[in-house]
Protein backbone atom coordinates (compact mmCIF):
# COMPACT_ATOMS: atom_id res chain seq x y z
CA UNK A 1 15.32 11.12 -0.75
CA UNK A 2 16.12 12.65 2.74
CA UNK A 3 14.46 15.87 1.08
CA UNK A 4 11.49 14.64 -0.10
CA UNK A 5 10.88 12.22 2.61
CA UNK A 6 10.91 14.40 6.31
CA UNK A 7 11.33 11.47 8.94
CA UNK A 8 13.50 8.83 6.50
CA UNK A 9 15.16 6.65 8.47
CA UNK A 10 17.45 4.30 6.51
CA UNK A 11 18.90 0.99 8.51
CA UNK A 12 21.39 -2.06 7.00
CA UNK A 13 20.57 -5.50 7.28
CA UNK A 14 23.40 -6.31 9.73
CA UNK A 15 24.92 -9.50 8.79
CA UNK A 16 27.58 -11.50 10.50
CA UNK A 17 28.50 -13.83 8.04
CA UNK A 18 30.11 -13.60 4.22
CA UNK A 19 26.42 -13.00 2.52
CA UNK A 20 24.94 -11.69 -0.77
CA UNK A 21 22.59 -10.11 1.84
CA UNK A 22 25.43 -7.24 2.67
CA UNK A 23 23.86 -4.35 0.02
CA UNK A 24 19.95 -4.77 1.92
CA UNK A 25 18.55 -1.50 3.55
CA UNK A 26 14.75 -1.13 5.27
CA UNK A 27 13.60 2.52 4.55
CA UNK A 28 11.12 3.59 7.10
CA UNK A 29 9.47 6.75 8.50
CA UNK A 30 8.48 7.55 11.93
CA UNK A 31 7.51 4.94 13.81
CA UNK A 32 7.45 2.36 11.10
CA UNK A 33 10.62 1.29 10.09
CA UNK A 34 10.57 -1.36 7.00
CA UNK A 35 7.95 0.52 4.42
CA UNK A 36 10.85 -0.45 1.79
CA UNK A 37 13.21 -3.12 1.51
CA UNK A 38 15.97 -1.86 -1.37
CA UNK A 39 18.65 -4.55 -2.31
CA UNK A 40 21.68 -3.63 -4.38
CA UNK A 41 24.21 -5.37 -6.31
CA UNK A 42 28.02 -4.78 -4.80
CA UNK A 43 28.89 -1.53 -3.52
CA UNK A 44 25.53 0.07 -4.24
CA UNK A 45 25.32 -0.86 -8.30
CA UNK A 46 22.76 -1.92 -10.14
CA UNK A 47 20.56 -3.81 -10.16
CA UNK A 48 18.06 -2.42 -7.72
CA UNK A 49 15.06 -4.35 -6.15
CA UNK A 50 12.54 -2.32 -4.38
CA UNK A 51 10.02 -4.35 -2.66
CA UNK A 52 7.00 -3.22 -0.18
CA UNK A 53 4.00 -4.96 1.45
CA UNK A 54 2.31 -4.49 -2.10
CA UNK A 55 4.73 -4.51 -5.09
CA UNK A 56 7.87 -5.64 -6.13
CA UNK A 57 10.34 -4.01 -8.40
CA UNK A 58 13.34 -4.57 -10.09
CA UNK A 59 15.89 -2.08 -12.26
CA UNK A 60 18.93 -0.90 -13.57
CA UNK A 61 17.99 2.57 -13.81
CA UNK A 62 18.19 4.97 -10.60
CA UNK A 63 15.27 7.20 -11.36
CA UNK A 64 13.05 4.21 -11.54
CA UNK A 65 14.45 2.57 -8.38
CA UNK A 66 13.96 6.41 -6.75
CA UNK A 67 10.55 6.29 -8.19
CA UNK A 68 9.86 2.76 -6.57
CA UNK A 69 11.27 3.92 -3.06
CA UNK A 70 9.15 6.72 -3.24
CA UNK A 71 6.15 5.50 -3.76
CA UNK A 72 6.60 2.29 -1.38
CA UNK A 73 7.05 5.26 1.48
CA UNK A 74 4.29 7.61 0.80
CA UNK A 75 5.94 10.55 -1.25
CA UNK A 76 5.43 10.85 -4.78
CA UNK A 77 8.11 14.23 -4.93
CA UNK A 78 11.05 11.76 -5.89
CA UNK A 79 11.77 12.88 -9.28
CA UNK A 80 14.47 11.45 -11.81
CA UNK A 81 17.31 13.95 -11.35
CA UNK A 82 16.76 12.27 -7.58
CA UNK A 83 19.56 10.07 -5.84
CA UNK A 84 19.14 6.86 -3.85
CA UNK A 85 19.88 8.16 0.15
């Protein structure tokens, strides 16, 4: 993602509590931090939900969550050989 993306910044919900809420990252770039929120089951599994201003999505399979991300920030060069960042 950090290759197709110039200007990702990736930050973790910081939580200070036991919480389901511990796998949630806002993907931003520039000067607007939270184009994507991208949940993930414990330590970074599947399932994936990709959410944005404008759709919501929800998967098992990395290229498609890649695919979401990408979109939800503006590049479409995310392809599925692609990791999540």
């Amino acid at each position: 993602m950090r290759q197709a993306v110039p200007g990702l910044a990736i930050e973790r919900l910081a939580v200070t509590w036991a919480s389901d809420d511990d796998n949630v990252y806002f993907l931003g770039v520039g000067s607007v931090p939270d184009l994507v929120q991208f949940d993930t089951g414990p330590d970074g599994q599947p399932p994936f939900l990709v959410e944005t201003d404008h759709c919501r999505a929800v998967t098992s399979e990395v290229a498609e969550a890649v695919a979401a991300v990408s979109a939800g920030l503006g590049s479409g060069d995310a392809g599925s050989g692609d990791d999540l960042p």
